[in-house]
PDB file of N, CA and C in Angstrom:
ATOM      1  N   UNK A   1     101.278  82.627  99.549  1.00  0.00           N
ATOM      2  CA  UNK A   1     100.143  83.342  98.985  1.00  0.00           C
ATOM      3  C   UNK A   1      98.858  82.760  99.549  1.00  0.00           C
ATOM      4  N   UNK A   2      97.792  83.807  99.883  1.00  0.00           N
ATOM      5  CA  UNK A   2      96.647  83.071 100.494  1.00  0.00           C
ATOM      6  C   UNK A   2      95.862  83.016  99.955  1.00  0.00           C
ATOM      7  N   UNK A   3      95.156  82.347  99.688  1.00  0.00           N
ATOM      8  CA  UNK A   3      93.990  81.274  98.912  1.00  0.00           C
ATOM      9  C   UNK A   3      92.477  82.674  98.391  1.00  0.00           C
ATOM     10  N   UNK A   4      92.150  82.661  97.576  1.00  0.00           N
ATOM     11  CA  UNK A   4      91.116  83.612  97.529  1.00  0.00           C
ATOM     12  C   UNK A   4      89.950  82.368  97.627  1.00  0.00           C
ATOM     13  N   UNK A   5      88.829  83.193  98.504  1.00  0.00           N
ATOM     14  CA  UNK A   5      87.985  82.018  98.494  1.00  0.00           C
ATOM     15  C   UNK A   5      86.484  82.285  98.363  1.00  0.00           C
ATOM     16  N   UNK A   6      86.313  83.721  97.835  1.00  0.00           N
ATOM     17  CA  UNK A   6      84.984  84.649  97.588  1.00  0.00           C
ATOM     18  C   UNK A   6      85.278  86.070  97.090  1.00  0.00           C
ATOM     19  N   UNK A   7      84.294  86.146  96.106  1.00  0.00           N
ATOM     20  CA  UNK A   7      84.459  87.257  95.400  1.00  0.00           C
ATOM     21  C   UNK A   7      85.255  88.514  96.049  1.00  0.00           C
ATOM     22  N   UNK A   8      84.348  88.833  97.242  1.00  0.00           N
ATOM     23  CA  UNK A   8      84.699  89.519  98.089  1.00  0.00           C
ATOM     24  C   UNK A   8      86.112  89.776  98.407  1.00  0.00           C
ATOM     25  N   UNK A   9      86.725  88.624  98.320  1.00  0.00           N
ATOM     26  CA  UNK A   9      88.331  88.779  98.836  1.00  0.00           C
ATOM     27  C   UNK A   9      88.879  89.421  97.125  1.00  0.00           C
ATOM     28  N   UNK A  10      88.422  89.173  96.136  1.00  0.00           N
ATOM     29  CA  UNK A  10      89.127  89.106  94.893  1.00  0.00           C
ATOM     30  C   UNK A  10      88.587  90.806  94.909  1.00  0.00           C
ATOM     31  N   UNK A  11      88.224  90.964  95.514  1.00  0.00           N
ATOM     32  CA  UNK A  11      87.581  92.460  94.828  1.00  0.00           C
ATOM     33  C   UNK A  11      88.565  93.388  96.158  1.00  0.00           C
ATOM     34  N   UNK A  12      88.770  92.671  97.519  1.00  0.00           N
ATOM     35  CA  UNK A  12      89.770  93.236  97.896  1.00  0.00           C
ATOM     36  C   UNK A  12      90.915  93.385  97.343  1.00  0.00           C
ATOM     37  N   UNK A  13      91.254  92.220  97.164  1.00  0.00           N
ATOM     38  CA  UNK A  13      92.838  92.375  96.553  1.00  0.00           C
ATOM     39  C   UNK A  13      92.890  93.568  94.983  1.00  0.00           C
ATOM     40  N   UNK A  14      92.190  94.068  94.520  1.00  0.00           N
ATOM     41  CA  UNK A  14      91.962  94.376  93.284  1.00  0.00           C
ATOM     42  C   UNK A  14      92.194  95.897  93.967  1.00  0.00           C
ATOM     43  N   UNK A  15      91.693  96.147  95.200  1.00  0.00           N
ATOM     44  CA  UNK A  15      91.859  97.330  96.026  1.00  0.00           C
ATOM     45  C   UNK A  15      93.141  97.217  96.658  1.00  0.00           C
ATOM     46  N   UNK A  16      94.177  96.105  97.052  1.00  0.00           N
ATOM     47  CA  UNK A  16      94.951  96.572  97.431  1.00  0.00           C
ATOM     48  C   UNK A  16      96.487  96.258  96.827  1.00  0.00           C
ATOM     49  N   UNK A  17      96.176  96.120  95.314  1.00  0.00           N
ATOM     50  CA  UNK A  17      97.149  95.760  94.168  1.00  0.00           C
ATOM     51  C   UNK A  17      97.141  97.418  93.520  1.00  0.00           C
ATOM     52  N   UNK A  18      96.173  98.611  94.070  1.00  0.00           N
ATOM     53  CA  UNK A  18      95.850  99.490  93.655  1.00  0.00           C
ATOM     54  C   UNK A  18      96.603 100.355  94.567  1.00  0.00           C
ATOM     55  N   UNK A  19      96.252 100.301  95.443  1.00  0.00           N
ATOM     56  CA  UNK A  19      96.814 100.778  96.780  1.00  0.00           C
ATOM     57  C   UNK A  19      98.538 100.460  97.083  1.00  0.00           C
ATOM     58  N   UNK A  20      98.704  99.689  97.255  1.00  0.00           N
ATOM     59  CA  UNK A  20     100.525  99.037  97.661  1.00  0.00           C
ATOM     60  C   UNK A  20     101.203  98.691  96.214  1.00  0.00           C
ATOM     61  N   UNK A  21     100.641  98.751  94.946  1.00  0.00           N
ATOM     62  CA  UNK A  21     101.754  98.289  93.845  1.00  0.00           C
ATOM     63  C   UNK A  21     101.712  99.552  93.394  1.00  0.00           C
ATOM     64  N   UNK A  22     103.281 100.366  93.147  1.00  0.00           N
ATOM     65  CA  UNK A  22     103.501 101.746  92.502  1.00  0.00           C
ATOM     66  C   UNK A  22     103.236 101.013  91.015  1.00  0.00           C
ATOM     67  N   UNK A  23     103.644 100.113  90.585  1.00  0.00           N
ATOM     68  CA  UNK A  23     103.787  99.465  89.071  1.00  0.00           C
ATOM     69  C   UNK A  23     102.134  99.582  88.685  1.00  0.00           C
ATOM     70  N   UNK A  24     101.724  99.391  89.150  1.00  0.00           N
ATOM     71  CA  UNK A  24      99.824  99.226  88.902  1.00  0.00           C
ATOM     72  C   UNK A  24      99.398 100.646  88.957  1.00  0.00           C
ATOM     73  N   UNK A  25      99.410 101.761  89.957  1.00  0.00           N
ATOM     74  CA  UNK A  25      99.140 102.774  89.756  1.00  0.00           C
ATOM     75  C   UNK A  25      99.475 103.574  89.044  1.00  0.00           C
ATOM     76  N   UNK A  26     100.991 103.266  88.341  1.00  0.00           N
ATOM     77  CA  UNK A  26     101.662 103.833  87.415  1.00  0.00           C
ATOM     78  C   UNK A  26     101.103 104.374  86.184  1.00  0.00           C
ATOM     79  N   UNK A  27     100.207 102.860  85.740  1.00  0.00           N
ATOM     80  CA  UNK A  27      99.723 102.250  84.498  1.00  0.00           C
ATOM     81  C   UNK A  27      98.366 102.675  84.700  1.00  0.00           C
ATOM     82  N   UNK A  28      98.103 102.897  85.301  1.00  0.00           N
ATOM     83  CA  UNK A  28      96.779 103.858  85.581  1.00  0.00           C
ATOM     84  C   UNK A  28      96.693 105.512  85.812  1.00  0.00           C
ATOM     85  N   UNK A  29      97.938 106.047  86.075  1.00  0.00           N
ATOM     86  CA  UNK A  29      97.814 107.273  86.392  1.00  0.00           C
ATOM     87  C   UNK A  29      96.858 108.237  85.035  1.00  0.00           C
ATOM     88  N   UNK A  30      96.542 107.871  84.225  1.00  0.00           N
ATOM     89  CA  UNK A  30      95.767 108.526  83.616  1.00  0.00           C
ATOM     90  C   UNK A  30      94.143 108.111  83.555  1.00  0.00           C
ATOM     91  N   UNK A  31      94.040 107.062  83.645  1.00  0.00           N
ATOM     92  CA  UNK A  31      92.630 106.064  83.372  1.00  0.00           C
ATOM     93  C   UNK A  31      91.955 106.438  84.438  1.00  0.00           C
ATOM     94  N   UNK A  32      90.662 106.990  83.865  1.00  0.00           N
ATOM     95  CA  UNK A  32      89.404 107.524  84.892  1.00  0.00           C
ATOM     96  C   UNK A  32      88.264 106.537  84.443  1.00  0.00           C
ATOM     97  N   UNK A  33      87.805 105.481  83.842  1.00  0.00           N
ATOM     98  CA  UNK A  33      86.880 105.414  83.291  1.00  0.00           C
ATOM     99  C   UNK A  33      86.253 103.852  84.092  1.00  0.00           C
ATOM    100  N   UNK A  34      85.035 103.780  84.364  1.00  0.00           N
ATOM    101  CA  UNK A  34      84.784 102.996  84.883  1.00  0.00           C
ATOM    102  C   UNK A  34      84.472 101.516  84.363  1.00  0.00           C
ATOM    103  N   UNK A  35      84.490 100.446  85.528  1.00  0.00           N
ATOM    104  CA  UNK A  35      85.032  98.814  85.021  1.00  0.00           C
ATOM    105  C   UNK A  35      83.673  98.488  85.207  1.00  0.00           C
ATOM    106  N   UNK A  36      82.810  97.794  84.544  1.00  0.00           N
ATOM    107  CA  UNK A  36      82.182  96.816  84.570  1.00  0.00           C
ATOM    108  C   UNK A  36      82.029  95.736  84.549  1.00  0.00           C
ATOM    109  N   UNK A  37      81.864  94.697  85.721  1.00  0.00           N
ATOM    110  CA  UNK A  37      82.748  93.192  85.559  1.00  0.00           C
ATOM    111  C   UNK A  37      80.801  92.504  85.731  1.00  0.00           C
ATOM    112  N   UNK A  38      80.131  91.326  85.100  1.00  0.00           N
ATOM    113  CA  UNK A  38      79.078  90.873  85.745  1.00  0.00           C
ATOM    114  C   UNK A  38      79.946  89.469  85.076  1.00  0.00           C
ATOM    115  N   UNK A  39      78.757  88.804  86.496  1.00  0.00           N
ATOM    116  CA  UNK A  39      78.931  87.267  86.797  1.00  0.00           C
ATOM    117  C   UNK A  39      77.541  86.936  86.702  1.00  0.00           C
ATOM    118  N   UNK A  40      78.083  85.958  85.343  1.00  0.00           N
ATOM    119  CA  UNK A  40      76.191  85.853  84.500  1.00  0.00           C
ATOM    120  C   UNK A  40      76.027  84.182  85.153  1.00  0.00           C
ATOM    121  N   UNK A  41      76.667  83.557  86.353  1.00  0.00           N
ATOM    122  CA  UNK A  41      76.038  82.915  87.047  1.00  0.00           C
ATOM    123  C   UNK A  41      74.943  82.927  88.134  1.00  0.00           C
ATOM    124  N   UNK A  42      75.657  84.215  88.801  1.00  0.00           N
ATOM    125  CA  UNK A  42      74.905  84.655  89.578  1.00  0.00           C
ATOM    126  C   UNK A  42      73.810  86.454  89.417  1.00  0.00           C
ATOM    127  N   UNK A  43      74.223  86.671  88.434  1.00  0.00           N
ATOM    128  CA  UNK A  43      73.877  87.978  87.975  1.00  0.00           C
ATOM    129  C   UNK A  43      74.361  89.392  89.129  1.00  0.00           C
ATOM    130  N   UNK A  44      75.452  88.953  89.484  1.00  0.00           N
ATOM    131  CA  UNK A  44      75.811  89.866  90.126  1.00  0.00           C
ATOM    132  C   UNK A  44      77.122  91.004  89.425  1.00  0.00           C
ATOM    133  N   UNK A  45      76.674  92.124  89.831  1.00  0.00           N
ATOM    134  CA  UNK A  45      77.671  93.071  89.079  1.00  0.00           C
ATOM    135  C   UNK A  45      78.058  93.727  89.868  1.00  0.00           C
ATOM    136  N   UNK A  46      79.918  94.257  89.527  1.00  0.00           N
ATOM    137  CA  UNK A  46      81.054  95.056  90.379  1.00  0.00           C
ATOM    138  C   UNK A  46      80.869  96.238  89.561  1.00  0.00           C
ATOM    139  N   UNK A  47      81.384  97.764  89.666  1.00  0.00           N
ATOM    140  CA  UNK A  47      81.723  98.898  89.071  1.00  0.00           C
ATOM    141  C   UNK A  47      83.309  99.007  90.056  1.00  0.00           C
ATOM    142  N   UNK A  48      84.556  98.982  89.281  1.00  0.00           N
ATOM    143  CA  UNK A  48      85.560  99.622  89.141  1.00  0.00           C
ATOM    144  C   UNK A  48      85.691 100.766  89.086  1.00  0.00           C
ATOM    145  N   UNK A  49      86.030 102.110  90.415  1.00  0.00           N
ATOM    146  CA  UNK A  49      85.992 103.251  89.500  1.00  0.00           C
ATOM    147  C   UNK A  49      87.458 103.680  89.766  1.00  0.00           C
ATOM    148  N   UNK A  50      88.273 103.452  88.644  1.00  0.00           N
ATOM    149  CA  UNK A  50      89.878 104.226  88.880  1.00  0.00           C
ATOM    150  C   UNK A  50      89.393 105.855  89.121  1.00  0.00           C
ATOM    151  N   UNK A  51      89.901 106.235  89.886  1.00  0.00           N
ATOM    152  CA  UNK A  51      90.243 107.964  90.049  1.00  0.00           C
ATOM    153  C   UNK A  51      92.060 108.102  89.644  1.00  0.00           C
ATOM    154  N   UNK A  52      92.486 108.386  88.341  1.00  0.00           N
ATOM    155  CA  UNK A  52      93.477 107.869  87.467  1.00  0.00           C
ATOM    156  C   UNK A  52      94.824 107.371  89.236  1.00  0.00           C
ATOM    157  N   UNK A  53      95.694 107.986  89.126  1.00  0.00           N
ATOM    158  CA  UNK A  53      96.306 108.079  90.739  1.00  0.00           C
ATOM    159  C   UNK A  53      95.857 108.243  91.826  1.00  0.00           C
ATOM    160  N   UNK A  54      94.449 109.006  92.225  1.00  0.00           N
ATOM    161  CA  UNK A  54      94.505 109.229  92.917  1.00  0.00           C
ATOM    162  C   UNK A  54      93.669 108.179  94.634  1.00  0.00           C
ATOM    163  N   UNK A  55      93.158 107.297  93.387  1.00  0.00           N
ATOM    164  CA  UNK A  55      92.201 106.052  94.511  1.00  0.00           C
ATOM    165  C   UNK A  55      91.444 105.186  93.610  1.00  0.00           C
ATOM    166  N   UNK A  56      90.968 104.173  93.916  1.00  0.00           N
ATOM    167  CA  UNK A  56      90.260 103.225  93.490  1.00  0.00           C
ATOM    168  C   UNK A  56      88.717 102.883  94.551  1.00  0.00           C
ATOM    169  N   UNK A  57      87.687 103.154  93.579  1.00  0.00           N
ATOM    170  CA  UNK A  57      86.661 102.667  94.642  1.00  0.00           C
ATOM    171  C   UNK A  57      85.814 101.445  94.219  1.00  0.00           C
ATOM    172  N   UNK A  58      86.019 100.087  94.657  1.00  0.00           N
ATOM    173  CA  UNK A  58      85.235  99.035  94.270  1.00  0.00           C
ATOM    174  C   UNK A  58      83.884  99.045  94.936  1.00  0.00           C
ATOM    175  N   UNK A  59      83.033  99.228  93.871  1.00  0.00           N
ATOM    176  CA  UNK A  59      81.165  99.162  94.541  1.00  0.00           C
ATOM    177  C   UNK A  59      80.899  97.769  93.788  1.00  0.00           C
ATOM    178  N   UNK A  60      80.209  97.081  94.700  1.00  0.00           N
ATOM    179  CA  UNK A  60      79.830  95.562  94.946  1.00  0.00           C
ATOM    180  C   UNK A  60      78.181  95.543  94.857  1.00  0.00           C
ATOM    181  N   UNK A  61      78.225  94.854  94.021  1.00  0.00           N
ATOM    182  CA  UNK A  61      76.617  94.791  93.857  1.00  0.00           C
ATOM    183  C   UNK A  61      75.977  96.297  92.785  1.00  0.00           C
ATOM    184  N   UNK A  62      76.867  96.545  92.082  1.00  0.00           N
ATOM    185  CA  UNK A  62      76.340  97.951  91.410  1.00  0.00           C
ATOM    186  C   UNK A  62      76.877  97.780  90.044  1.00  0.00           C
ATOM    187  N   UNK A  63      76.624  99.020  89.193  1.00  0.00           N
ATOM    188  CA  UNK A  63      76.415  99.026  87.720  1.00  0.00           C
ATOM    189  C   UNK A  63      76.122  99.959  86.950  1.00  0.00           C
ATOM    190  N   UNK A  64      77.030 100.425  85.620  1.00  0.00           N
ATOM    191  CA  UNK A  64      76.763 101.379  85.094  1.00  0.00           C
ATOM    192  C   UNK A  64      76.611 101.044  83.723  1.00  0.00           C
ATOM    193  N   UNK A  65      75.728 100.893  83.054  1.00  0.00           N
ATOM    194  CA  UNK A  65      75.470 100.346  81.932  1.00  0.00           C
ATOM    195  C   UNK A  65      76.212 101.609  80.789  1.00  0.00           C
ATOM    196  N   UNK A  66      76.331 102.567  81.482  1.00  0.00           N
ATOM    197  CA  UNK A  66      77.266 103.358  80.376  1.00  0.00           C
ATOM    198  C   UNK A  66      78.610 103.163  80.151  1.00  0.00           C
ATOM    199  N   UNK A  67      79.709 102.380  80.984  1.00  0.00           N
ATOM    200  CA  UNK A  67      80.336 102.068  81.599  1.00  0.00           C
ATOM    201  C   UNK A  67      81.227 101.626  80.176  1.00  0.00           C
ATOM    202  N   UNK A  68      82.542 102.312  79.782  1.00  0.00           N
ATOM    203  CA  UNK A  68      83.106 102.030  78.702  1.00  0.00           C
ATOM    204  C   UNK A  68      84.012 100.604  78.313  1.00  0.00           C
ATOM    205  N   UNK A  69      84.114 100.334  79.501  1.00  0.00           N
ATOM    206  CA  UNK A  69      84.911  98.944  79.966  1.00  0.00           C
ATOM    207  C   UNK A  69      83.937  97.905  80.860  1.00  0.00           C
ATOM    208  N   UNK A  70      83.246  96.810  79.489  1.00  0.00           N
ATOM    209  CA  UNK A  70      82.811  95.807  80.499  1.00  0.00           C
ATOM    210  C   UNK A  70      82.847  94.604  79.686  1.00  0.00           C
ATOM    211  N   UNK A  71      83.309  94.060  81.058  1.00  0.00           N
ATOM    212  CA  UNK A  71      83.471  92.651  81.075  1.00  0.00           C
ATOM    213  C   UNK A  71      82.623  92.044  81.775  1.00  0.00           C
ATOM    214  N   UNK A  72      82.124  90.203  81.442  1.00  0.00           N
ATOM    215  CA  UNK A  72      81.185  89.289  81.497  1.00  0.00           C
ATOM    216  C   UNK A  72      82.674  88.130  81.756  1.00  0.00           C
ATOM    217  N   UNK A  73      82.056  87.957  83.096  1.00  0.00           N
ATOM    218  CA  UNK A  73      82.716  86.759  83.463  1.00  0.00           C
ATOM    219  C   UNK A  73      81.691  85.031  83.507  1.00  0.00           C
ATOM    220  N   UNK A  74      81.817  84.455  82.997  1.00  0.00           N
ATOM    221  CA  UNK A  74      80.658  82.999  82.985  1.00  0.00           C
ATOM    222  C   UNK A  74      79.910  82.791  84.045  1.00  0.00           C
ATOM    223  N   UNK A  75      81.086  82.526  85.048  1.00  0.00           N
ATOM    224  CA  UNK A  75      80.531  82.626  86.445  1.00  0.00           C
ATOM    225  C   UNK A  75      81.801  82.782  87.398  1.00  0.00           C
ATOM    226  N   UNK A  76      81.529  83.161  88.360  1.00  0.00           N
ATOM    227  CA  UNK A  76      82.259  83.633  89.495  1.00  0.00           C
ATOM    228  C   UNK A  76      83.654  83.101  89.810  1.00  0.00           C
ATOM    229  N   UNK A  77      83.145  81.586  89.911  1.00  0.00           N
ATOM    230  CA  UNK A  77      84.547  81.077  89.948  1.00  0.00           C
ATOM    231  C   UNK A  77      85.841  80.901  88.632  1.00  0.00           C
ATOM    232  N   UNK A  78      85.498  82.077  88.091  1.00  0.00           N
ATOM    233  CA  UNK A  78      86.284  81.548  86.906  1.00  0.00           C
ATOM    234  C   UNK A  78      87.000  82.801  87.866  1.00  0.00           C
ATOM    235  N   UNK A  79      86.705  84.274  88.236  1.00  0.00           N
ATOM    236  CA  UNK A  79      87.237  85.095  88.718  1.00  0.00           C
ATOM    237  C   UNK A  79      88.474  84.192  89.672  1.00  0.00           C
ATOM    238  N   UNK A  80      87.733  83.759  90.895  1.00  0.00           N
ATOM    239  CA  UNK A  80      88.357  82.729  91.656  1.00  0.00           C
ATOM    240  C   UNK A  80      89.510  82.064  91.104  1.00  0.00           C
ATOM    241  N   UNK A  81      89.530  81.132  89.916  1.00  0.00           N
ATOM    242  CA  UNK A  81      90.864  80.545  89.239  1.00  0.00           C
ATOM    243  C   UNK A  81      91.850  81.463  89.339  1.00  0.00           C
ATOM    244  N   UNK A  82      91.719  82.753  88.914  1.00  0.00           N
ATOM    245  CA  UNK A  82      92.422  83.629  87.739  1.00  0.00           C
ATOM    246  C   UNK A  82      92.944  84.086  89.254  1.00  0.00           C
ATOM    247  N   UNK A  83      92.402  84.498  90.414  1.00  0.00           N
ATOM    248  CA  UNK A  83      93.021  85.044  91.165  1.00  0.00           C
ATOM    249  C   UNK A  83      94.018  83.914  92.138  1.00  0.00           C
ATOM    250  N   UNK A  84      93.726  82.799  92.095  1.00  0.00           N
ATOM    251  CA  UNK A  84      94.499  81.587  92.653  1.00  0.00           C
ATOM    252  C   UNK A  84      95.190  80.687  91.837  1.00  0.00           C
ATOM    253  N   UNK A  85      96.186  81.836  90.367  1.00  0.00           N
ATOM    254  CA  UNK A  85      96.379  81.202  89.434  1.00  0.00           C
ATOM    255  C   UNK A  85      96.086  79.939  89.287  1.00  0.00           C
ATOM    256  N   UNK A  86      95.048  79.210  89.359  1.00  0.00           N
ATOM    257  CA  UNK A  86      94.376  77.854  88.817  1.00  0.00           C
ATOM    258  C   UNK A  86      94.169  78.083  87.205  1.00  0.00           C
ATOM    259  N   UNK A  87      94.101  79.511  86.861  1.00  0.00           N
ATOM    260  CA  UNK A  87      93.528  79.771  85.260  1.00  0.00           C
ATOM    261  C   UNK A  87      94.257  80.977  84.527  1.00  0.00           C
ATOM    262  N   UNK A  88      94.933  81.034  83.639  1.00  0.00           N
ATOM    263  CA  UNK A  88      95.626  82.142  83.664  1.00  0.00           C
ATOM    264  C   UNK A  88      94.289  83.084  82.445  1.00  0.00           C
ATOM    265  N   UNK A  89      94.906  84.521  82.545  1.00  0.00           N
ATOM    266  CA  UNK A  89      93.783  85.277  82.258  1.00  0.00           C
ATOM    267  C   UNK A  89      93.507  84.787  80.328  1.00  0.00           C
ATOM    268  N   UNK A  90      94.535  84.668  79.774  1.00  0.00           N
ATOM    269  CA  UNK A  90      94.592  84.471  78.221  1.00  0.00           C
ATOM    270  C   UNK A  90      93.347  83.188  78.241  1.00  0.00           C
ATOM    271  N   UNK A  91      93.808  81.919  78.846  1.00  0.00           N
ATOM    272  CA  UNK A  91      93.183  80.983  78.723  1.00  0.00           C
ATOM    273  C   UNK A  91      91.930  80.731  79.001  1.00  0.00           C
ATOM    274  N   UNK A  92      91.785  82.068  79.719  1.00  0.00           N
ATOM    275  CA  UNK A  92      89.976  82.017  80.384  1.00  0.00           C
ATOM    276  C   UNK A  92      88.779  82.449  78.712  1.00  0.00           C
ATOM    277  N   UNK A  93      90.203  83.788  78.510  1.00  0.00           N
ATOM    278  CA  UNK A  93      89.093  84.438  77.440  1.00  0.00           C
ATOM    279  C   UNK A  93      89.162  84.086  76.160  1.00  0.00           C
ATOM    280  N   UNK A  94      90.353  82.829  75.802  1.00  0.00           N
ATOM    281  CA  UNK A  94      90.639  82.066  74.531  1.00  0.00           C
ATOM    282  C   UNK A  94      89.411  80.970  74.819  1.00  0.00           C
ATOM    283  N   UNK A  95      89.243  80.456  76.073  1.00  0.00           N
ATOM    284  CA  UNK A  95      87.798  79.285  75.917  1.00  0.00           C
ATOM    285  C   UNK A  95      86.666  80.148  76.756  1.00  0.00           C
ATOM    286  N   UNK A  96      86.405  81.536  76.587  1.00  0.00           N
ATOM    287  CA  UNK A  96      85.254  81.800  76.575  1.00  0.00           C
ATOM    288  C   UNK A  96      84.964  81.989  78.005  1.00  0.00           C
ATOM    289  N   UNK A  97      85.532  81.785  79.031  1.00  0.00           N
ATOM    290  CA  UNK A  97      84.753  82.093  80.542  1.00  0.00           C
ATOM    291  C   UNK A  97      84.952  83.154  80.937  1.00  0.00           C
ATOM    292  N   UNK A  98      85.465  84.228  79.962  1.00  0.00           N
ATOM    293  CA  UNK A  98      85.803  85.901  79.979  1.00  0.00           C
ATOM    294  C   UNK A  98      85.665  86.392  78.599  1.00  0.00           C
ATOM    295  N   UNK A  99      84.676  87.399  78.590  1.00  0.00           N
ATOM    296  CA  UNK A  99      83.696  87.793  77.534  1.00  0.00           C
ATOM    297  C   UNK A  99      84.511  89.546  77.507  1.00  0.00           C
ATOM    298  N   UNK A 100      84.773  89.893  76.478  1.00  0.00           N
ATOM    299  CA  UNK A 100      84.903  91.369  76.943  1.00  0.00           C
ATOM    300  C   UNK A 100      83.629  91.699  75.910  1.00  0.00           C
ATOM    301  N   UNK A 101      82.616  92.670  76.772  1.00  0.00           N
ATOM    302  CA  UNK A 101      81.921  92.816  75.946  1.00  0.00           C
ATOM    303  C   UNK A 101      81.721  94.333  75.397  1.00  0.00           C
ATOM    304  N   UNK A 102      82.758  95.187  75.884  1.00  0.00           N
ATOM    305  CA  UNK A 102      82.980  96.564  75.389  1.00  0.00           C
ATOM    306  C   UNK A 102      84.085  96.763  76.311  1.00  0.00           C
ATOM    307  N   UNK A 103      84.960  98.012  75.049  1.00  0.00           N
ATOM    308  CA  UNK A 103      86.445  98.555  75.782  1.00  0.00           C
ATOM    309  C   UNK A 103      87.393  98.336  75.152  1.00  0.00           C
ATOM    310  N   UNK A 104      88.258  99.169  74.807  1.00  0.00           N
ATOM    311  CA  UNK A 104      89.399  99.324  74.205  1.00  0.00           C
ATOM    312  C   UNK A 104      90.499  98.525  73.986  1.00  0.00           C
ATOM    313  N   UNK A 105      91.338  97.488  73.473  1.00  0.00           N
ATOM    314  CA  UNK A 105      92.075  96.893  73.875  1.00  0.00           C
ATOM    315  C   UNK A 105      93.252  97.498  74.952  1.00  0.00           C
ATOM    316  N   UNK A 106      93.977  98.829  74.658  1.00  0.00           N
ATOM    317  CA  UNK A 106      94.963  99.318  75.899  1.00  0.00           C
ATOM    318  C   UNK A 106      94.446  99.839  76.963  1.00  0.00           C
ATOM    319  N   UNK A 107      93.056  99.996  76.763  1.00  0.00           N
ATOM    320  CA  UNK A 107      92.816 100.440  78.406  1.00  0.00           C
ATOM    321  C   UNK A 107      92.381  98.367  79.178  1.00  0.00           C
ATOM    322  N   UNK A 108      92.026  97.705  78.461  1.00  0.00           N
ATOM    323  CA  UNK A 108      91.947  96.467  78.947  1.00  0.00           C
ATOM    324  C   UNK A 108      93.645  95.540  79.325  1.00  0.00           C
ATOM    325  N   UNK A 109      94.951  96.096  78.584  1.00  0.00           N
ATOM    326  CA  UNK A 109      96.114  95.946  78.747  1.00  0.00           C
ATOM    327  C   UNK A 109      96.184  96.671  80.132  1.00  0.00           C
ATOM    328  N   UNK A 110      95.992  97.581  80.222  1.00  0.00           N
ATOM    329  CA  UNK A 110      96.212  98.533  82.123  1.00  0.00           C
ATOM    330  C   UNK A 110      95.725  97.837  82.535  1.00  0.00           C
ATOM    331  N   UNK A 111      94.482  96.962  82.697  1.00  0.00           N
ATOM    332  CA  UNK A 111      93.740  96.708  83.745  1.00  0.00           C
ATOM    333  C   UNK A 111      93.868  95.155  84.428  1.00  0.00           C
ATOM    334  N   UNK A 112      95.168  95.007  83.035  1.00  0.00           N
ATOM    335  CA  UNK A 112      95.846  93.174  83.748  1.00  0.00           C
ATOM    336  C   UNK A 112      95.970  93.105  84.835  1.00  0.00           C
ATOM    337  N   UNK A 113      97.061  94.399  85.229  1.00  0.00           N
ATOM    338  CA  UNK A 113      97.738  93.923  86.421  1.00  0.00           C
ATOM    339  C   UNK A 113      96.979  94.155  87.602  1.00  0.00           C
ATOM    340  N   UNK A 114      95.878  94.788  87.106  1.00  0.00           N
ATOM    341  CA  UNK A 114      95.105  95.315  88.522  1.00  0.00           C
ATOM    342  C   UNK A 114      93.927  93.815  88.854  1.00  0.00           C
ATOM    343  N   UNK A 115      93.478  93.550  87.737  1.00  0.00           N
ATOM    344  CA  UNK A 115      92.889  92.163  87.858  1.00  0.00           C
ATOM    345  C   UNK A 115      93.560  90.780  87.583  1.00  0.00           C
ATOM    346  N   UNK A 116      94.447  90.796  87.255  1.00  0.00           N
ATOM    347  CA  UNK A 116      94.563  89.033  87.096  1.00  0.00           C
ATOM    348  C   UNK A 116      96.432  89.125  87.684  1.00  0.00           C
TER     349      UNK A 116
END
């Protein structure tokens, strides 16, 4: 497994766990609604947009404050752990370095496998 070593790569892989896992798209074939992830270290924000089966488009540096699903990550590298299992996802948001700050609990269950 290769090392994630910038956001950038974590936001690839998030595109291509979307793309090459039938199990992940599966669990999405209905979910249209867009992800809001910010990194309140750097104040930078991702938008997730599932198109339910039919594609995934990660915009970098963008934001939809209407956005029914968002999450607040502490800072960046906590993303980083979670994707180089250094941190597993429970343990991030049991001590706080993953905030959900709006969103459903089962549409946040779909969106395990696509993020962590």
């Amino acid at each position: 497994m290769s090392k994630f070593d910038s956001i950038e790569s974590c936001l690839k892989e998030i595109e291509n766990r979307y793309i090459n896992t039938d199990k992940v798209r599966k669990k999405l074939a209905n979910y249209d609604e867009p992800i809001q992830i910010r990194f309140l270290d750097t104040n930078r924000s991702v938008l997730l947009l599932v198109n339910k089966d039919q594609g995934i488009e990660v915009k970098d540096n963008a934001s939809d404050e209407n956005a029914p699903v968002k999450i607040d990550f502490i800072t960046e590298k906590t993303m980083l752990d979670l994707f180089n299992k250094e941190l597993g996802a429970v343990k991030a948001y049991s001590s706080g370095k993953i905030k959900v700050v709006e969103g459903k609990i089962k549409n946040l269950m779909k969106l395990k496998s696509l993020m962590f």
